[in-house]
C-alpha atoms as a PDB file:
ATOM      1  CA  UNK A   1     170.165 137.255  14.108  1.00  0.00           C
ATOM      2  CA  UNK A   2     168.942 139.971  12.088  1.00  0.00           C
ATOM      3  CA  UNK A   3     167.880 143.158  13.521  1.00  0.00           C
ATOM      4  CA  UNK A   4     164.219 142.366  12.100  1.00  0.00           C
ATOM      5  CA  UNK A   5     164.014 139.218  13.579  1.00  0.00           C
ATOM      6  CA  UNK A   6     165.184 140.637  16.482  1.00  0.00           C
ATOM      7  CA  UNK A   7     162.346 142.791  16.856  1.00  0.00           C
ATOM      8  CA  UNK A   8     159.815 140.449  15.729  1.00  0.00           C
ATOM      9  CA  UNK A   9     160.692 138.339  19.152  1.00  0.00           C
ATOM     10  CA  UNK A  10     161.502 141.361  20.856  1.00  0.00           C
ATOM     11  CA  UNK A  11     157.727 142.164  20.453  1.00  0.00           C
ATOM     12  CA  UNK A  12     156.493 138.602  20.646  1.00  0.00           C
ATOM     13  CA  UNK A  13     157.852 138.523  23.965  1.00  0.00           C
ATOM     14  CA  UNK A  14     156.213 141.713  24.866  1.00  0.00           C
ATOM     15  CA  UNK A  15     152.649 140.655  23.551  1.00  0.00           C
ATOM     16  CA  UNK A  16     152.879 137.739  24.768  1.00  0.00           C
ATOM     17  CA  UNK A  17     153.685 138.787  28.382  1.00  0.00           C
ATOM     18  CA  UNK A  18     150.784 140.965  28.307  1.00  0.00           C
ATOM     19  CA  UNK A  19     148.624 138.208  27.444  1.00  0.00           C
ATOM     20  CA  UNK A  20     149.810 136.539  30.427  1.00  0.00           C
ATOM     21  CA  UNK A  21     149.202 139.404  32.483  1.00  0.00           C
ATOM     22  CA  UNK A  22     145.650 139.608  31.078  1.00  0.00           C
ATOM     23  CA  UNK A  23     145.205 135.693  31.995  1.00  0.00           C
ATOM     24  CA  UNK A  24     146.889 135.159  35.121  1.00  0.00           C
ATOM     25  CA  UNK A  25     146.342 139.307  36.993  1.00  0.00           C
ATOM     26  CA  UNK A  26     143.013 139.388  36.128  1.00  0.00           C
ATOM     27  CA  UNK A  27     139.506 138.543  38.052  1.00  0.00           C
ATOM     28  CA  UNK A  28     138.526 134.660  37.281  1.00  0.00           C
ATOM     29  CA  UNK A  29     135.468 134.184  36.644  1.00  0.00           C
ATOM     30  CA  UNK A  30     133.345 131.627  38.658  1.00  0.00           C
ATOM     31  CA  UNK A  31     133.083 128.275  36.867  1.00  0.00           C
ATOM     32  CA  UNK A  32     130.097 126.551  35.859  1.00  0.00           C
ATOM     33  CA  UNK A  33     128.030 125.046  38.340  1.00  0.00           C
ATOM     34  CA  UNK A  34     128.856 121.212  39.083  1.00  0.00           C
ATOM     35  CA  UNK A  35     133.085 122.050  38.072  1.00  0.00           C
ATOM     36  CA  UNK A  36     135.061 121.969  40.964  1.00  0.00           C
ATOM     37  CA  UNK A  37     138.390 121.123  41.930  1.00  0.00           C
ATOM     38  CA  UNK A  38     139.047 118.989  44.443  1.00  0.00           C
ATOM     39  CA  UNK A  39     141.471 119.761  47.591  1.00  0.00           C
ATOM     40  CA  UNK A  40     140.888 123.371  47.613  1.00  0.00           C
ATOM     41  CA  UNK A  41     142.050 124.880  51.001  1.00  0.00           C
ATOM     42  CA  UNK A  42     141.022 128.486  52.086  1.00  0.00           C
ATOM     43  CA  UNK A  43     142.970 130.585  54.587  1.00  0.00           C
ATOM     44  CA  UNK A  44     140.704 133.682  54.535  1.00  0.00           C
ATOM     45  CA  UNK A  45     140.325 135.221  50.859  1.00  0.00           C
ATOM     46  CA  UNK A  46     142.855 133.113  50.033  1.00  0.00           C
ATOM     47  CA  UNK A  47     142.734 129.635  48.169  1.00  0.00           C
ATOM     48  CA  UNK A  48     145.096 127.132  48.116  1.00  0.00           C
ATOM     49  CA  UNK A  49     145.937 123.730  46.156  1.00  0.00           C
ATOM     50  CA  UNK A  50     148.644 122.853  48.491  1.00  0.00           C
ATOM     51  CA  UNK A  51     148.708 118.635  47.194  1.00  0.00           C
ATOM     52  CA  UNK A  52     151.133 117.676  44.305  1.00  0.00           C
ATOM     53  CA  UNK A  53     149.419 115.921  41.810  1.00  0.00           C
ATOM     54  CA  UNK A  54     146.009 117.096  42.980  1.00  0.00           C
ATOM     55  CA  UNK A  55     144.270 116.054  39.984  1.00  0.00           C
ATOM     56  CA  UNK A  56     145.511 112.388  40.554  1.00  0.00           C
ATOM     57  CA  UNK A  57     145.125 112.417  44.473  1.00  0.00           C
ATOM     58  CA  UNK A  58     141.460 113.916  44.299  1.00  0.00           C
ATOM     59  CA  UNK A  59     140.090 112.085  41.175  1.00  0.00           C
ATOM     60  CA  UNK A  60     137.672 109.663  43.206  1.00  0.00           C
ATOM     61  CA  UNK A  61     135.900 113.116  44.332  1.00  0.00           C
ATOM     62  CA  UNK A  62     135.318 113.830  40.215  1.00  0.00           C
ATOM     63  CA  UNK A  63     131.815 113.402  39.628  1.00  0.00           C
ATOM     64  CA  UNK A  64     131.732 113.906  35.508  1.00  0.00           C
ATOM     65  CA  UNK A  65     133.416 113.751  32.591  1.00  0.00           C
ATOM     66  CA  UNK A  66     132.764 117.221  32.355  1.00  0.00           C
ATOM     67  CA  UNK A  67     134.891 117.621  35.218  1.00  0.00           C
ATOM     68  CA  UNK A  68     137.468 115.309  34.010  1.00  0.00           C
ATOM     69  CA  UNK A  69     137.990 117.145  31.114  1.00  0.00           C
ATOM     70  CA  UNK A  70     138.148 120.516  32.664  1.00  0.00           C
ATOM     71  CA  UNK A  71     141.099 119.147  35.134  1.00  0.00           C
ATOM     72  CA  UNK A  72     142.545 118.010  32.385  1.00  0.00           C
ATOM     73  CA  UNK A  73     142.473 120.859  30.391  1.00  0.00           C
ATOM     74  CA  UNK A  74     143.816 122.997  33.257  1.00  0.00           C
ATOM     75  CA  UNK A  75     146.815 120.781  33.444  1.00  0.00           C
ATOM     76  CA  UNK A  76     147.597 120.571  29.986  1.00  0.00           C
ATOM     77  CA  UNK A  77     147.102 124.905  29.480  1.00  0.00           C
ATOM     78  CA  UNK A  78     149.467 124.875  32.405  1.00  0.00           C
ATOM     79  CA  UNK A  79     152.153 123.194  30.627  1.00  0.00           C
ATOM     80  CA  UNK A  80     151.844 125.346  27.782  1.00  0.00           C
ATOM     81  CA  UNK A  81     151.473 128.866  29.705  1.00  0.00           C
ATOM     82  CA  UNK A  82     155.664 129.196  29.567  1.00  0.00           C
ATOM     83  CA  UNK A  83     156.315 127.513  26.522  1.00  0.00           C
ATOM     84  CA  UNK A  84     155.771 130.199  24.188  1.00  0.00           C
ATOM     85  CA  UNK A  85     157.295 133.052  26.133  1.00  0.00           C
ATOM     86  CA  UNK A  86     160.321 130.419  27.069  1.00  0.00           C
ATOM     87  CA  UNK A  87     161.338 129.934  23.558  1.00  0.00           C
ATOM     88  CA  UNK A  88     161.172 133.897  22.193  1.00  0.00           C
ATOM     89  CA  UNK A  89     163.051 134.253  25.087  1.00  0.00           C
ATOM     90  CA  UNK A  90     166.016 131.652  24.281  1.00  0.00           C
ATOM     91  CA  UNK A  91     166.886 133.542  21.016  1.00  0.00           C
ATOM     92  CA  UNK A  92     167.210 136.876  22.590  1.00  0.00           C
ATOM     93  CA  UNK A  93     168.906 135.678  25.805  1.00  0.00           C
ATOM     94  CA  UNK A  94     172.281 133.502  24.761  1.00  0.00           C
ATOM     95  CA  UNK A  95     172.926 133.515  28.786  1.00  0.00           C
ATOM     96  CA  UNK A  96     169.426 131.168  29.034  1.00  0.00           C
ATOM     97  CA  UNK A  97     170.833 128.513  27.231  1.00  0.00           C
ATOM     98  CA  UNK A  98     171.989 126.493  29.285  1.00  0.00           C
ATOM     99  CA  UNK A  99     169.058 122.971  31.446  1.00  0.00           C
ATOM    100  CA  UNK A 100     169.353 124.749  34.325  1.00  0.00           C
ATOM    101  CA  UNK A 101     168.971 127.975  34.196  1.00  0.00           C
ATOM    102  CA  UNK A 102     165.773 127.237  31.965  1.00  0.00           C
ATOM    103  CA  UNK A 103     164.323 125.489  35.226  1.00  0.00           C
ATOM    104  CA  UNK A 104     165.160 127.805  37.221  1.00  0.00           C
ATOM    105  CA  UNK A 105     163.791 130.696  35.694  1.00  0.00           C
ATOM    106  CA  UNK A 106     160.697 129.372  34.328  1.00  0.00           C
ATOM    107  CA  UNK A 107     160.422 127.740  38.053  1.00  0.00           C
ATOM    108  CA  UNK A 108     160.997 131.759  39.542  1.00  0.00           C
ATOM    109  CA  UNK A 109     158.544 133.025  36.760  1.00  0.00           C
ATOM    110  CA  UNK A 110     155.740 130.437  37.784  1.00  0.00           C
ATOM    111  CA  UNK A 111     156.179 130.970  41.931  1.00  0.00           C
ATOM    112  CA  UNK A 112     156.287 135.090  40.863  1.00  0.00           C
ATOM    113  CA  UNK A 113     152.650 134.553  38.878  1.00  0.00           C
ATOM    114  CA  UNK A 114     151.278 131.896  42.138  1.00  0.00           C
ATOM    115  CA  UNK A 115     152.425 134.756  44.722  1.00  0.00           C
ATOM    116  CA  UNK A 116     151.694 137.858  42.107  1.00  0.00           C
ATOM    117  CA  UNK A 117     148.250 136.065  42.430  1.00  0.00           C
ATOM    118  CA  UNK A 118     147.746 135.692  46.296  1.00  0.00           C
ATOM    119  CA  UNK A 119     148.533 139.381  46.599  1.00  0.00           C
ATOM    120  CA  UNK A 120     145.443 140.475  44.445  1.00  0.00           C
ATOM    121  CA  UNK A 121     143.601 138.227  45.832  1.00  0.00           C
ATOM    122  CA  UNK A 122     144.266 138.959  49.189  1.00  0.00           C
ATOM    123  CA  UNK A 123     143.811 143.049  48.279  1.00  0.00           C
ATOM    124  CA  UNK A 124     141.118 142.667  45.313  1.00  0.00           C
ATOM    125  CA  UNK A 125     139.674 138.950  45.909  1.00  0.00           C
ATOM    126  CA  UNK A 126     140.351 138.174  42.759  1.00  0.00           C
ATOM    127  CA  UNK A 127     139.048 134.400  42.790  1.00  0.00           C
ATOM    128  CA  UNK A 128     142.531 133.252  42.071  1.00  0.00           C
ATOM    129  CA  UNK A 129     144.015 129.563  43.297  1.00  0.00           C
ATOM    130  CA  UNK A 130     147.760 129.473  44.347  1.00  0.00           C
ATOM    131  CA  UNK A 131     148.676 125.395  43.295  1.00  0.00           C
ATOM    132  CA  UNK A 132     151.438 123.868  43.740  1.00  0.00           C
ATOM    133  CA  UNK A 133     150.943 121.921  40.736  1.00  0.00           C
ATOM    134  CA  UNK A 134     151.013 125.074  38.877  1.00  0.00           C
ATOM    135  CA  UNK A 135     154.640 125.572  39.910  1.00  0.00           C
ATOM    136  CA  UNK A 136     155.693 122.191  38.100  1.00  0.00           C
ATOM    137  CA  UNK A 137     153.759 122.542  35.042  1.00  0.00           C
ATOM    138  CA  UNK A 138     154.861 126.082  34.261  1.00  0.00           C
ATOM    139  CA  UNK A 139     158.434 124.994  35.002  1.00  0.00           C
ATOM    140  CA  UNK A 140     157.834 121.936  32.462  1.00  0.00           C
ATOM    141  CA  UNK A 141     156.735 124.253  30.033  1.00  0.00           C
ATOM    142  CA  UNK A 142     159.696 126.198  29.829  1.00  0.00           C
ATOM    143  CA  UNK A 143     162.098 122.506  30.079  1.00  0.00           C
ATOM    144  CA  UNK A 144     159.439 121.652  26.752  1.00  0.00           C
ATOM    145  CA  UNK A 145     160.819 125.276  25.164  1.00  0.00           C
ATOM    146  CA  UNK A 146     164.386 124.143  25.795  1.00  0.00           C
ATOM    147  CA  UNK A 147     164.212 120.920  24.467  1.00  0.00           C
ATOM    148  CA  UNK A 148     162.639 122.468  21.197  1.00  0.00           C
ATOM    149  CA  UNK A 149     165.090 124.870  20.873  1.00  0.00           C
ATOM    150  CA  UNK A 150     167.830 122.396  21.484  1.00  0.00           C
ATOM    151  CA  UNK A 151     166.236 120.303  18.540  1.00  0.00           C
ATOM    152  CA  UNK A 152     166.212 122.972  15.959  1.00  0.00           C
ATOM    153  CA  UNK A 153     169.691 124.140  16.590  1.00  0.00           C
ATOM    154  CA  UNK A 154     171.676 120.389  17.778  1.00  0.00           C
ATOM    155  CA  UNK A 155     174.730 121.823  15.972  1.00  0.00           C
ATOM    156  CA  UNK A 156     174.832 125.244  17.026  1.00  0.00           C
ATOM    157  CA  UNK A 157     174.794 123.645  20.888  1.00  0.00           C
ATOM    158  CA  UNK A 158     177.248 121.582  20.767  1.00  0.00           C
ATOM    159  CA  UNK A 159     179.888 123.890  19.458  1.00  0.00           C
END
C-alpha cells in the first residue's frame, strides 16, 4: 500500500470514528410523538432492550407504519454503523484478517459503545438505550466488511 493511501484510510478511520462518537456519545433526542419501541425496560436513568430480536418479539405492540419503518430503519443503520470503520480498518490492520477476530472485535467495539452509553447516561441522562440487538447488528456489520474485503481481494487470501 502506498504511503498516500495509507493516509487516506488512516484519516478515514479517524473521521469516521469521530462521527461515531458524535452519533452514539451524544444526547438523543426524544422521538416524535406516537414512535416507540417496544420492550423498553428502565432500571433508574437507565434503559434497557434486554429481548433478542425485539423488533420481531414486540411487533403486535406496533401501532403504524410509521413505526414500522422507524424499527426498521434502526435495525438496518445498526448493521451498517461498523461496516465502514470495519473495512478502513482491514487494510491497515493485516493481523484483522482473519472470521474471527473480525467478530470478535466488532462484537468488543459494539458492547464498548452499549456500556460507553449506560455510563453517560447514568452520569448525564443522556436518553440512550443499551439493546442487545445492537450487539448483533454491529457485530454483523463488521462480518458484512469482511466478507467485502474477502471479495475484492479472493487471491490475495488464499495465498
Amino acid at each position: 500500500m502506498t504511503k498516500k493511501r495509507e493516509l487516506i484510510l488512516r484519516l478515514g478511520v479517524a473521521v469516521y470514528s469521530l462521527c461515531i462518537v458524535c452519533f452514539c456519545f451524544t444526547p438523543q433526542p426524544q422521538l416524535p410523538t406516537g414512535v416507540e419501541t417496544p420492550g423498553i425496560q428502565t432500571f433508574g436513568r437507565l434503559v434497557f432492550l434486554l429481548t433478542p430480536l425485539n423488533s420481531l418479539w414486540n411487533l403486535g405492540e406496533v401501532t403504524s407504519l410509521g413505526q414500522v419503518l422507524w424499527i426498521f430503519l434502526q435495525n438496518i443503520l445498526n448493521v451498517f454503523l461498523l461496516f465502514p470503520l470495519i473495512f478502513q480498518l482491514l487494510y491497515l490492520m493485516p493481523g484483522l484478517r482473519n472470521t474471527k477476530k473480525v467478530i470478535l472485535f466488532s462484537f468488543l467495539l459494539s458492547l464498548g459503545i452499549e456500556c460507553t452509553q449506560l455510563v453517560l447516561d447514568f452520569f448525564f441522562d443522556f436518553n440512550r438505550v443499551f439493546e442487545i440487538d445492537d450487539l448483533w447488528t454491529n457485530t454483523l456489520g463488521g462480518y458484512l466488511a469482511w466478507l467485502l474485503y474477502k471479495g475484492l481481494h479472493k487471491n490475495k487470501i488464499r495465498n
